[in-house]
N, C-alpha and C. Protein backbone atom coordinates (compact mmCIF):
# COMPACT_ATOMS: atom_id res chain seq x y z
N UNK A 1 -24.32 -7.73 2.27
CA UNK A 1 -24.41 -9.03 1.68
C UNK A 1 -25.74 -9.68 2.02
N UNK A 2 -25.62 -10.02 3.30
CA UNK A 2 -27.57 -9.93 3.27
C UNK A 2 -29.02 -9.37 2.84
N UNK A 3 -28.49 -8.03 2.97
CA UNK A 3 -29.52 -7.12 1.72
C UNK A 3 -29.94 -8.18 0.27
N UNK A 4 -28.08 -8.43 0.00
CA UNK A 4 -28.60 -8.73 -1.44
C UNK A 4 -29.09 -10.10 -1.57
N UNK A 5 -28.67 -11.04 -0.50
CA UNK A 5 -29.22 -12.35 -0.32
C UNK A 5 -30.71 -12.61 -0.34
N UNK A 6 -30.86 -11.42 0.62
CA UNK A 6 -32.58 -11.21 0.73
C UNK A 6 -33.63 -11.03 -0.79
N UNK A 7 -32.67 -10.22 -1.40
CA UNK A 7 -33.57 -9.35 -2.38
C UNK A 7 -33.28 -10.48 -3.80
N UNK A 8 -32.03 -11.54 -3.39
CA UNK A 8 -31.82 -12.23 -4.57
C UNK A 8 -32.75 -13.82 -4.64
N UNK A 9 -33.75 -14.17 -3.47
CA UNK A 9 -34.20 -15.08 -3.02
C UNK A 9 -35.84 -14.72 -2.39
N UNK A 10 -36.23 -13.71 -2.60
CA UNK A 10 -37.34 -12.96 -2.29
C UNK A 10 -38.27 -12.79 -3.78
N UNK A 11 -38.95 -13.65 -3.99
CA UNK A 11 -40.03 -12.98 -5.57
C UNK A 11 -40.31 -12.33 -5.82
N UNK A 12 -40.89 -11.40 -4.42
CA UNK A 12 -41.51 -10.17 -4.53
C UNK A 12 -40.48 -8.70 -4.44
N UNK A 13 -39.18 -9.01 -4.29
CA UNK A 13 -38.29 -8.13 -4.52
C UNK A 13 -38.77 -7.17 -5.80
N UNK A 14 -38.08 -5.89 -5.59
CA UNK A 14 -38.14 -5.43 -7.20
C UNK A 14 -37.24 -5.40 -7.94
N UNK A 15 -36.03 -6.03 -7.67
CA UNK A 15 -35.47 -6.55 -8.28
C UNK A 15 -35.40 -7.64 -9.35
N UNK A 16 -36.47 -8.48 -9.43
CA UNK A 16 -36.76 -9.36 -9.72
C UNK A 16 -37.73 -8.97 -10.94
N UNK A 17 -38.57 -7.58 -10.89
CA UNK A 17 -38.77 -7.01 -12.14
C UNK A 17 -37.95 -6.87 -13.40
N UNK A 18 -38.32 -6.85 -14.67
CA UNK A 18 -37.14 -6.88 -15.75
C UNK A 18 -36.96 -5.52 -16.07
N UNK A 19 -37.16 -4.65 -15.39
CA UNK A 19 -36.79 -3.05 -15.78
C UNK A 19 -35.57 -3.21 -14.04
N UNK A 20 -36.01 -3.83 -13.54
CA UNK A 20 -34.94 -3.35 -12.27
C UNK A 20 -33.38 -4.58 -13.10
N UNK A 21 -33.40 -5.10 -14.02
CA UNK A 21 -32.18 -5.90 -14.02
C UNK A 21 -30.64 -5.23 -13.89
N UNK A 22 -30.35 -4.25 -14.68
CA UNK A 22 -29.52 -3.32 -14.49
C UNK A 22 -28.89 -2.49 -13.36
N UNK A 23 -30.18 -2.74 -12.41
CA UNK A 23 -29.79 -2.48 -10.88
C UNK A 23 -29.00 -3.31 -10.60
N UNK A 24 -29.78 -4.26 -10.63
CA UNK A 24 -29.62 -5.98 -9.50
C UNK A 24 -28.21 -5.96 -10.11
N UNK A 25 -27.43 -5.59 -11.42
CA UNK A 25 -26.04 -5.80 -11.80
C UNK A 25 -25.26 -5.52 -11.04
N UNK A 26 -25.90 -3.86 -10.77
CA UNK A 26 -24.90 -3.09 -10.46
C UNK A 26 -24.67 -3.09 -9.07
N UNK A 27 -25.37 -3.56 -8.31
CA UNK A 27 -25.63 -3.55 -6.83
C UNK A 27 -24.76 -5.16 -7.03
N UNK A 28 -24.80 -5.86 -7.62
CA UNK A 28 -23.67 -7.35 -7.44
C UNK A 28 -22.31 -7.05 -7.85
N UNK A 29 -21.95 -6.00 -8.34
CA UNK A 29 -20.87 -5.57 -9.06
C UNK A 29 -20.22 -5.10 -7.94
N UNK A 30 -21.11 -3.68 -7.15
CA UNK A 30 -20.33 -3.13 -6.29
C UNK A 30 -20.39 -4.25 -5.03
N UNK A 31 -20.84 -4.84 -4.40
CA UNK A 31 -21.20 -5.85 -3.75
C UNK A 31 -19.08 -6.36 -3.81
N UNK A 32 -19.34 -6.87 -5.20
CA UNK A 32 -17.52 -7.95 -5.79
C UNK A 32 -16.49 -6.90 -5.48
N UNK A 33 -17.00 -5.64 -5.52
CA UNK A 33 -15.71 -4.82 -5.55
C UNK A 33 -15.42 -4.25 -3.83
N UNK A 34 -16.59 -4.27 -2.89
CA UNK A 34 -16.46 -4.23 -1.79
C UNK A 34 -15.50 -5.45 -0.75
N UNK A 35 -15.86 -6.48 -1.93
CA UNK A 35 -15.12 -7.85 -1.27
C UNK A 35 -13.88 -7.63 -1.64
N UNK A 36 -13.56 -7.77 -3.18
CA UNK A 36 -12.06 -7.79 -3.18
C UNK A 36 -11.46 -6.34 -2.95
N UNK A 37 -11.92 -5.64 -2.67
CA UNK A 37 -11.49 -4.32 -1.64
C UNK A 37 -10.71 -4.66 -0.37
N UNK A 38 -11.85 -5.43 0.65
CA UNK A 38 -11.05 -6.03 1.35
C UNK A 38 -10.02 -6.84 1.59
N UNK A 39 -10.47 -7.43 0.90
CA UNK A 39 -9.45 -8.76 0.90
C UNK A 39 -7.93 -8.16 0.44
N UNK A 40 -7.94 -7.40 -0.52
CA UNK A 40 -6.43 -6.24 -1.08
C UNK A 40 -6.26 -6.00 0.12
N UNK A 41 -7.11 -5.44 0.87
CA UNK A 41 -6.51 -4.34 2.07
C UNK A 41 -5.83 -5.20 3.23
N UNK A 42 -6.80 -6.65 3.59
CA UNK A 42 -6.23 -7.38 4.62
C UNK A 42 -5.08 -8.02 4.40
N UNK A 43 -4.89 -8.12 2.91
CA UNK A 43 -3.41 -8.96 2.29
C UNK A 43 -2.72 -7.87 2.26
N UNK A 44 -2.55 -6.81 2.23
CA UNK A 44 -1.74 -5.79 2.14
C UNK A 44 -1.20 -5.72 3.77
N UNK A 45 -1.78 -5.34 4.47
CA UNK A 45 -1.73 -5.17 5.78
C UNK A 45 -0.97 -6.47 6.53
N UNK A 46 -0.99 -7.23 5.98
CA UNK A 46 -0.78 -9.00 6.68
C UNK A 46 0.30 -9.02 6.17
N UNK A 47 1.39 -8.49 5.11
CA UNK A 47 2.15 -8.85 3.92
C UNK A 47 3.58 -8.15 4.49
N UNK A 48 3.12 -7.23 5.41
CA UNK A 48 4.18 -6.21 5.97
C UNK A 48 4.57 -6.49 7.14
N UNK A 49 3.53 -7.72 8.35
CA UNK A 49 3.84 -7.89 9.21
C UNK A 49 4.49 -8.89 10.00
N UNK A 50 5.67 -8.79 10.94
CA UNK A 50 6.27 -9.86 11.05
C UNK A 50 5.89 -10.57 12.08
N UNK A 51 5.18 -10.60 12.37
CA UNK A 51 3.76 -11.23 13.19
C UNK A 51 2.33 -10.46 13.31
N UNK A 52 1.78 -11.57 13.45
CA UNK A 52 0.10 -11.27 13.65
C UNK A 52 -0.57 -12.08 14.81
N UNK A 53 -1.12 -11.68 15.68
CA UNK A 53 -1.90 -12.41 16.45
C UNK A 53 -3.41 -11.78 16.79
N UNK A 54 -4.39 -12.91 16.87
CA UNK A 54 -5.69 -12.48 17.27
C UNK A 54 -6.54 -12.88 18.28
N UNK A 55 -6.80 -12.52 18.79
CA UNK A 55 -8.00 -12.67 19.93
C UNK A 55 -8.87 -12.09 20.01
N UNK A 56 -9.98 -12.28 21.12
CA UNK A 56 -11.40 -11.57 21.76
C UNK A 56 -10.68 -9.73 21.37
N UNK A 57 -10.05 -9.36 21.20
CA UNK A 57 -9.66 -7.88 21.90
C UNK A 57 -9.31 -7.35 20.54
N UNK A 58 -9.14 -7.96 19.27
CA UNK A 58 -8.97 -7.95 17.91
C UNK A 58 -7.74 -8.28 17.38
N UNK A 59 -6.61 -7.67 16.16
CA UNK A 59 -6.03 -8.06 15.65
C UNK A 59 -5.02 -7.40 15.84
N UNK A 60 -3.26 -7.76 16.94
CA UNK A 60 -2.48 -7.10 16.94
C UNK A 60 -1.53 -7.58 15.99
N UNK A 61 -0.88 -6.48 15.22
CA UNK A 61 0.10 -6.32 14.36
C UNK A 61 1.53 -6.00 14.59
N UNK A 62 2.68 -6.48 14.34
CA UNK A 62 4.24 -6.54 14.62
C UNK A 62 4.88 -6.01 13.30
N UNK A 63 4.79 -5.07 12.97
CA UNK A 63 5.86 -4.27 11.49
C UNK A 63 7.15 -4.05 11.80
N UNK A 64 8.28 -4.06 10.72
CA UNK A 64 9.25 -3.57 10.66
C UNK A 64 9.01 -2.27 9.82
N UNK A 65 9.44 -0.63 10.62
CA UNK A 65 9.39 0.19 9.21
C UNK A 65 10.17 1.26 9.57
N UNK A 66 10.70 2.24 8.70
CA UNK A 66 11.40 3.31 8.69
C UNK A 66 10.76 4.47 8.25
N UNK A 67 11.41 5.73 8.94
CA UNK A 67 10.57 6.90 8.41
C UNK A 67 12.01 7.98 8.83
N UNK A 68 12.78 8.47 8.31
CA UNK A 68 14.17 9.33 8.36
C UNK A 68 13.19 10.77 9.32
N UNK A 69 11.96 11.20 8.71
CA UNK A 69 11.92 12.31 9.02
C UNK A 69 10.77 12.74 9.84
N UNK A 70 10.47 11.47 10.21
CA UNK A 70 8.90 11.21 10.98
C UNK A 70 9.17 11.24 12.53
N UNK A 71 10.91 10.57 12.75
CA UNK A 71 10.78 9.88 14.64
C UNK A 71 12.18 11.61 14.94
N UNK A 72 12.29 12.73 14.35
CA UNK A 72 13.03 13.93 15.07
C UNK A 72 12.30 14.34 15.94
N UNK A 73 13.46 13.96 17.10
CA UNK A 73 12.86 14.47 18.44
C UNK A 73 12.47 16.20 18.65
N UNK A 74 11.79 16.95 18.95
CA UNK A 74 11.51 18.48 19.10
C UNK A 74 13.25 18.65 19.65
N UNK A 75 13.69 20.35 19.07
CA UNK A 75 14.84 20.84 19.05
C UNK A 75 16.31 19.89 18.67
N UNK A 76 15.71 18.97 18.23
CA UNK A 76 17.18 18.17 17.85
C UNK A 76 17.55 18.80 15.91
N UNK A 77 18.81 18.44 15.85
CA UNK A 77 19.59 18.86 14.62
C UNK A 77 19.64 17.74 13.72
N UNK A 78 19.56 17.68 12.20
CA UNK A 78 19.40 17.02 11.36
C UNK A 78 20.19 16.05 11.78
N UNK A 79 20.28 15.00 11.40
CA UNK A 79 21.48 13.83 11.68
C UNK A 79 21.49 13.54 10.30
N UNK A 80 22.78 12.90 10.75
CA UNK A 80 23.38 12.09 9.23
C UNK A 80 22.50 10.85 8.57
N UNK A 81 22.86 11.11 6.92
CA UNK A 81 22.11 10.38 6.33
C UNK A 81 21.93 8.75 6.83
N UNK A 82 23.58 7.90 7.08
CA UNK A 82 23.24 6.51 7.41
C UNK A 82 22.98 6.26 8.85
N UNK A 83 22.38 7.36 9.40
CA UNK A 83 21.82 6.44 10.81
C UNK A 83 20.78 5.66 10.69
N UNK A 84 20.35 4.67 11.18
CA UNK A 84 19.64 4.17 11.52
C UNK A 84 18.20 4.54 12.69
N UNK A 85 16.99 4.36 11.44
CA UNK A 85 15.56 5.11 11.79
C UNK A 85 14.46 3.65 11.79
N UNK A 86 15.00 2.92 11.32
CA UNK A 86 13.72 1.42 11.70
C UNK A 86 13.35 1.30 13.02
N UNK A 87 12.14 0.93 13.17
CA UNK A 87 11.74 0.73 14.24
C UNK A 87 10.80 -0.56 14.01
N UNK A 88 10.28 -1.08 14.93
CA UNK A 88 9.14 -2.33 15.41
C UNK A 88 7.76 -1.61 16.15
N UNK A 89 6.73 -1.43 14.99
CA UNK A 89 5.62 -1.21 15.60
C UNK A 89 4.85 -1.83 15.83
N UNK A 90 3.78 -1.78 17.27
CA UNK A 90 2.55 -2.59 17.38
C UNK A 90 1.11 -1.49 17.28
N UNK A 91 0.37 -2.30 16.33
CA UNK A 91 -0.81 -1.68 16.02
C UNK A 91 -1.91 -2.34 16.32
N UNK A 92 -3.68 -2.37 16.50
CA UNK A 92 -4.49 -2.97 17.00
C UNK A 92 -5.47 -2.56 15.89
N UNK A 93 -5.55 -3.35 14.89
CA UNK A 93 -6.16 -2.60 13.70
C UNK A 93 -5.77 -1.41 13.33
N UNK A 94 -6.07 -0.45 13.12
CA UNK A 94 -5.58 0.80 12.63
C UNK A 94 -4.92 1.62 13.91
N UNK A 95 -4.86 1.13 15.16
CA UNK A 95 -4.49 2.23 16.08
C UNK A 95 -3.26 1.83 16.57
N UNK A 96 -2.33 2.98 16.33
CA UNK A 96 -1.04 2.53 17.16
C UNK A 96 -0.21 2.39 18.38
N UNK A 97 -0.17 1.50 18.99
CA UNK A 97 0.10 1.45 20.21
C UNK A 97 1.81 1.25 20.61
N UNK A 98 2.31 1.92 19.87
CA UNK A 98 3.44 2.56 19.64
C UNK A 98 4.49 1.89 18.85
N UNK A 99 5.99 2.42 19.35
CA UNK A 99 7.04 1.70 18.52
C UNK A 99 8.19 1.81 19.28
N UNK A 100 9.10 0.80 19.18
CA UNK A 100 11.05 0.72 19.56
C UNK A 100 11.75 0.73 18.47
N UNK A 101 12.95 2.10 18.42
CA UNK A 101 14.17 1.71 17.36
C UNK A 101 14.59 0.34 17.77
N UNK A 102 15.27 0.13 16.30
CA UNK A 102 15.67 -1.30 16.53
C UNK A 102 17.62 -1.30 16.59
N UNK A 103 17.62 0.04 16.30
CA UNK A 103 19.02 -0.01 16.11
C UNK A 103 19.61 0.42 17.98
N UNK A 104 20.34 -0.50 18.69
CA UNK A 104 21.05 -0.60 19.99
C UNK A 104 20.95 0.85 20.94
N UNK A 105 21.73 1.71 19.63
CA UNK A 105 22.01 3.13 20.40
C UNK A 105 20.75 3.97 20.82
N UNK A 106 19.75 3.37 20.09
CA UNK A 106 18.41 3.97 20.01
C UNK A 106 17.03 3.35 20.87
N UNK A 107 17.87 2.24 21.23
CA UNK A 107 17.00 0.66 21.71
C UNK A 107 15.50 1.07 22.54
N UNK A 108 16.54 1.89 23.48
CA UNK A 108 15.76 2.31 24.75
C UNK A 108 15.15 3.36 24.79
N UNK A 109 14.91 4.38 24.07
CA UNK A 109 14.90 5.72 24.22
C UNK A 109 13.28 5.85 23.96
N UNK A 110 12.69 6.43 24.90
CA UNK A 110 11.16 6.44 24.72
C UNK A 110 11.01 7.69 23.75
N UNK A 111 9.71 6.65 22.97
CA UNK A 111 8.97 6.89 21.46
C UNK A 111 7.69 7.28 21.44
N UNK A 112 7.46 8.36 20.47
CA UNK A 112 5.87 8.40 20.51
C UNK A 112 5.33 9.29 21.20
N UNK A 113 4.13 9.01 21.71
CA UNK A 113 3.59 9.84 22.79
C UNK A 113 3.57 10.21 23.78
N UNK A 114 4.92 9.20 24.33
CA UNK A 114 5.63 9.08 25.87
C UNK A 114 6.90 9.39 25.29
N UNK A 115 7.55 10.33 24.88
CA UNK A 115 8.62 10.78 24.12
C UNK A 115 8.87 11.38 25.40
N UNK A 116 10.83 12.38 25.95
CA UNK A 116 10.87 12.87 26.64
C UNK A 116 10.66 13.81 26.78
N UNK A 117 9.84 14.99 26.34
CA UNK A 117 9.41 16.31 26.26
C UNK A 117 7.35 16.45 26.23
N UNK A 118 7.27 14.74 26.72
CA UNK A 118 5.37 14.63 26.76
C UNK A 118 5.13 14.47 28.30
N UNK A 119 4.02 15.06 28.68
CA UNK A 119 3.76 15.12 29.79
C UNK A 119 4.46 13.62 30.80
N UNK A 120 4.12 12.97 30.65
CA UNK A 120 4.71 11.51 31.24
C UNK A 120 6.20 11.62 31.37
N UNK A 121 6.58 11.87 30.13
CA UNK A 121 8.29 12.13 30.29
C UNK A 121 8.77 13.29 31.42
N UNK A 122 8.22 14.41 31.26
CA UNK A 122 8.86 15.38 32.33
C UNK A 122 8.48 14.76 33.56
N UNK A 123 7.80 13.87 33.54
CA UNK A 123 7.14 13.81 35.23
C UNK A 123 7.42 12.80 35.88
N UNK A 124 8.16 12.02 35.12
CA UNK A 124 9.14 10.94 35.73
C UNK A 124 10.64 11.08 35.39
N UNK A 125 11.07 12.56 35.21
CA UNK A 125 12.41 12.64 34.83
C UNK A 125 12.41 13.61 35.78
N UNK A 126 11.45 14.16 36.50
CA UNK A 126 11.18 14.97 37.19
C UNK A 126 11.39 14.06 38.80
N UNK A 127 10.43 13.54 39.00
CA UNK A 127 10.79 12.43 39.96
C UNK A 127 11.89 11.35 40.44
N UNK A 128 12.22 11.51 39.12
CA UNK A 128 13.82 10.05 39.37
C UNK A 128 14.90 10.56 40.71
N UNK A 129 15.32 12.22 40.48
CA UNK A 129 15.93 12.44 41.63
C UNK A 129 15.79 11.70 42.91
N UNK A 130 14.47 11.54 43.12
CA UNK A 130 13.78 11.16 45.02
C UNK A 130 14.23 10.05 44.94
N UNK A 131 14.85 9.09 44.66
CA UNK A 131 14.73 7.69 44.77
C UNK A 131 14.13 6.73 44.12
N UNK A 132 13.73 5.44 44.28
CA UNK A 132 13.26 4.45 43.71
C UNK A 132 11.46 4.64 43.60
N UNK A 133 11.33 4.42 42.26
CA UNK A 133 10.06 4.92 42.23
C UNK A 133 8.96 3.44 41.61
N UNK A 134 7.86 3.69 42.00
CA UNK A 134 6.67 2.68 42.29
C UNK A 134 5.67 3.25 41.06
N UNK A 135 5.86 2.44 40.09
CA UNK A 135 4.41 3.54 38.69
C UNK A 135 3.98 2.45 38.38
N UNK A 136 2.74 2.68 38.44
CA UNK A 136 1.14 1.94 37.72
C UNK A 136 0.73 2.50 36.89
N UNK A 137 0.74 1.60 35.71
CA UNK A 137 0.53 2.09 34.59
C UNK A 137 -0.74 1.40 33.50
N UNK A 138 -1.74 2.05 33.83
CA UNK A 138 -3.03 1.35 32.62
C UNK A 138 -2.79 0.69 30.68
N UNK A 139 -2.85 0.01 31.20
CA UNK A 139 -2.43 -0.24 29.61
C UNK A 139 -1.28 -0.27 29.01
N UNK A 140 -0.10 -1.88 28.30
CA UNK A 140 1.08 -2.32 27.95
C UNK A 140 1.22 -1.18 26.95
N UNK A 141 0.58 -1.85 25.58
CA UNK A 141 1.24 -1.18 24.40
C UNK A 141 2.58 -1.77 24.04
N UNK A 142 3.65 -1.23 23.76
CA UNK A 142 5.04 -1.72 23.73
C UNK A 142 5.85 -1.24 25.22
N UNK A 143 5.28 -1.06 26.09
CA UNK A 143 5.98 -0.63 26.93
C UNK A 143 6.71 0.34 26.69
N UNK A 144 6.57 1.50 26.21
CA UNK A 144 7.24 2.85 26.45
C UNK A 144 7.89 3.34 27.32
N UNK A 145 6.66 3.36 28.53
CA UNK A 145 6.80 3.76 29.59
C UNK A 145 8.32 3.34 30.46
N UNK A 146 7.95 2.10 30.41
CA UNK A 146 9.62 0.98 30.98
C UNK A 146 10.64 2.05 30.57
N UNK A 147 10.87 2.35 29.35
CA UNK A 147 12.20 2.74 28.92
C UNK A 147 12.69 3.72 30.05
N UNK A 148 12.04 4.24 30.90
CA UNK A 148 12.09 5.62 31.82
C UNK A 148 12.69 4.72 33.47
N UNK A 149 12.52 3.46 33.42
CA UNK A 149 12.50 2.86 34.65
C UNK A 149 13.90 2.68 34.55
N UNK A 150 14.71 2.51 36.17
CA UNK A 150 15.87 2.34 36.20
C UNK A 150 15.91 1.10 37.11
N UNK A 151 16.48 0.05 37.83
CA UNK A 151 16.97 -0.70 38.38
C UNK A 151 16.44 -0.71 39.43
N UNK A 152 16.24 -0.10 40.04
CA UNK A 152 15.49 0.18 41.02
C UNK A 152 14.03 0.60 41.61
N UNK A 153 13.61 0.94 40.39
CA UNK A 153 12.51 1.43 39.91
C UNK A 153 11.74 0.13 39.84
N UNK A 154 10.13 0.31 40.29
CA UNK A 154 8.90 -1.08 39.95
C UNK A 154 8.08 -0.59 38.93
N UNK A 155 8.32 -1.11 37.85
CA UNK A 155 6.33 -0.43 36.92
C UNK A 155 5.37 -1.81 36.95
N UNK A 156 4.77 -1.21 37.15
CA UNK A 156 3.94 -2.56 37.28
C UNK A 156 2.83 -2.26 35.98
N UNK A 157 2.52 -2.79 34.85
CA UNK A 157 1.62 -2.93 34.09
C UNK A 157 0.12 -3.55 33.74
N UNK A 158 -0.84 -2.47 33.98
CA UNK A 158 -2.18 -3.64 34.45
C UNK A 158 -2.78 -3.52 32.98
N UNK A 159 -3.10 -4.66 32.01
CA UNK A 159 -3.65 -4.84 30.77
C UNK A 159 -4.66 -5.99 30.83
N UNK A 160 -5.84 -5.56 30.03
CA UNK A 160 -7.02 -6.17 29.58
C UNK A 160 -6.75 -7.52 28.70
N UNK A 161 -5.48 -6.64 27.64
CA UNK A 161 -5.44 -8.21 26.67
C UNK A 161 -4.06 -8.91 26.85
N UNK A 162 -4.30 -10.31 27.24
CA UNK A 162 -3.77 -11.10 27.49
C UNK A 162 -2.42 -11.21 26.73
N UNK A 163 -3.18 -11.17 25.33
CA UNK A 163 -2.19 -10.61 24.32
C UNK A 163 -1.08 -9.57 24.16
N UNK A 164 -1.49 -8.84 24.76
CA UNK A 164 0.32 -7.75 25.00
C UNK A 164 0.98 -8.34 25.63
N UNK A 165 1.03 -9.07 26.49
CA UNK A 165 2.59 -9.51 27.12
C UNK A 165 2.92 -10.72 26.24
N UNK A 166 2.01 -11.63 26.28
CA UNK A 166 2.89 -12.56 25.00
C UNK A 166 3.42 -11.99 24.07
N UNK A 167 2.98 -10.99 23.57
CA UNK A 167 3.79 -10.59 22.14
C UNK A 167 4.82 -9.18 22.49
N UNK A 168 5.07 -8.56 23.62
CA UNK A 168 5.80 -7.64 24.53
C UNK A 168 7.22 -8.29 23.76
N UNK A 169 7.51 -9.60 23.96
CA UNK A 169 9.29 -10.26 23.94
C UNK A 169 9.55 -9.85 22.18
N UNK A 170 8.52 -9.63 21.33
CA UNK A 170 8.84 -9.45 20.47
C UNK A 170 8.98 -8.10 19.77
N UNK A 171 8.71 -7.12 20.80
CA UNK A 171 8.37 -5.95 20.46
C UNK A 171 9.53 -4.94 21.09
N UNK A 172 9.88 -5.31 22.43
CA UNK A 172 10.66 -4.63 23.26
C UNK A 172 11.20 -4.97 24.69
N UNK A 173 12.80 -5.84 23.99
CA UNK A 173 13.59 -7.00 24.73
C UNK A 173 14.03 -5.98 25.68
N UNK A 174 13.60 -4.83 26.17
CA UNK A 174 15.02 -4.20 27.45
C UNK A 174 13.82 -4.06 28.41
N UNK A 175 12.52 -3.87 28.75
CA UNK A 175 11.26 -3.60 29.61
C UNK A 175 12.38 -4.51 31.06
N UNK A 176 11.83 -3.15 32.12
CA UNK A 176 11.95 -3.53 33.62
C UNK A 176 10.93 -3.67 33.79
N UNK A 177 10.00 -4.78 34.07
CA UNK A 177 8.88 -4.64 34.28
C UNK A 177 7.73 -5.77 35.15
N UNK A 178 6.49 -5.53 35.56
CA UNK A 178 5.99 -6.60 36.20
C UNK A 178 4.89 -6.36 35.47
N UNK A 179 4.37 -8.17 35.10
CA UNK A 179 3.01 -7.89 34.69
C UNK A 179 1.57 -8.13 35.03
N UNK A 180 0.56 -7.43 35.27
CA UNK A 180 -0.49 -7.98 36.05
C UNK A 180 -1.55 -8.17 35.00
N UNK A 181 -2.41 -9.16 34.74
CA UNK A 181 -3.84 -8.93 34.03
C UNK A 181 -4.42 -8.62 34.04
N UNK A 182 -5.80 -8.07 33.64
CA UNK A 182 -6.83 -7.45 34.43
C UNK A 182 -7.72 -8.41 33.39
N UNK A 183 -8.62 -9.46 34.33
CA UNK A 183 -9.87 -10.11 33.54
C UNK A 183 -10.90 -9.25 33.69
N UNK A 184 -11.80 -9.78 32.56
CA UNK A 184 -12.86 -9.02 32.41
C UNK A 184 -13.79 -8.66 33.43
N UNK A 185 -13.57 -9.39 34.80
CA UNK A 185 -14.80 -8.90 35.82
C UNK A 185 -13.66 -8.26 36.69
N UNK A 186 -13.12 -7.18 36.01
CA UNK A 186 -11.78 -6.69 37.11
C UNK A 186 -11.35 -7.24 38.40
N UNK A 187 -11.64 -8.62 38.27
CA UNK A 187 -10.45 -9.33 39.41
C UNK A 187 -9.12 -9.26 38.94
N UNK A 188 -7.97 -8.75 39.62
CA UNK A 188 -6.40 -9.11 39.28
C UNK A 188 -6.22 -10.49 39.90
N UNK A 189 -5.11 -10.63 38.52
CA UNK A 189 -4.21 -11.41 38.76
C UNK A 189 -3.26 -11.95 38.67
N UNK A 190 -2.14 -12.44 38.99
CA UNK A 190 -0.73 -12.13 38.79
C UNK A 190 -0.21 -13.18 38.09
């Protein structure tokens, strides 16, 4: 947009020649179609979500969505058609920082990349035997991790944006959990 600001306010542009006019169109044309490109994409994206919040750290997103054949756990058997597959995802612009079924029986059951057959999962299902366990964990997300904690169990969560725990109550009501901040000159604080 500046390019063309420049070249539309500049005399000596060559644009401003009458053999370049057909440019200067077409370069304002694609220019309109780059805008309302966006603007489709950010109304599209905004239209699905049942919250939005923004800060310094960018734009987190709250969806409701379903996928029947996307959340089968490795070695599990087809299930029946009316179960229930919705879930509540949080995203940070395009990246997903995971999801909770929404349906009760499913509430708790860690999702995603902390699923129980991902490194994290064996290694605290692995550990639970010993007793009450103490995990520090870089970075909220939806709290995945929690789902693995029992009663006894501390996770303590250290996050950059302020923003995941305010929006945590809306993402995933069962978290055992403690939360710490981490400001930008890595002082904690509680």
């Amino acid at each position: 947009m500046l390019v063309i600001l420049v070249h539309r306010y500049d005399p000596t542009s060559p644009f401003h020649q009458e053999s370049s006019r057909p440019a200067w169109l077409i370069v304002n044309a694609l220019a309109a179609v780059v805008i309302i490109s966006l603007f489709v994409i950010a109304r599209g994206q905004s239209a699905g979500a049942i919250l939005m919040a923004r800060n310094f750290y960018g734009v987190l997103r709250v969806t409701d969505e379903g996928a029947p054949n996307v959340v089968m756990l490795k070695g599990e058997n087809q299930r029946p058609v009316d179960e229930d597959y919705r879930f509540r995802r949080l995203t940070n612009g395009t990246i997903s920082h995971g999801l909770q079924f929404l349906s009760p029986a499913r509430r708790d059951r860690p999702t995603s990349y902390y699923g129980s057959n991902s490194g994290i999962g064996l290694t605290l299902k692995a550990k639970a035997g010993r007793g009450p366990l103490r995990v520090g964990v870089i970075g909220l997300g939806v709290g995945t991790i929690a789902a693995y904690g029992r009663p006894e169990d501390e996770y303590t969560f250290y996050e950059i944006n302020p923003l995941s725990f305010r929006l945590r109550g809306k993402i995933s009501a069962s978290c055992r959990i403690q939360e710490r901040s981490c400001l930008s000159n890595w002082e904690t604080r509680d």
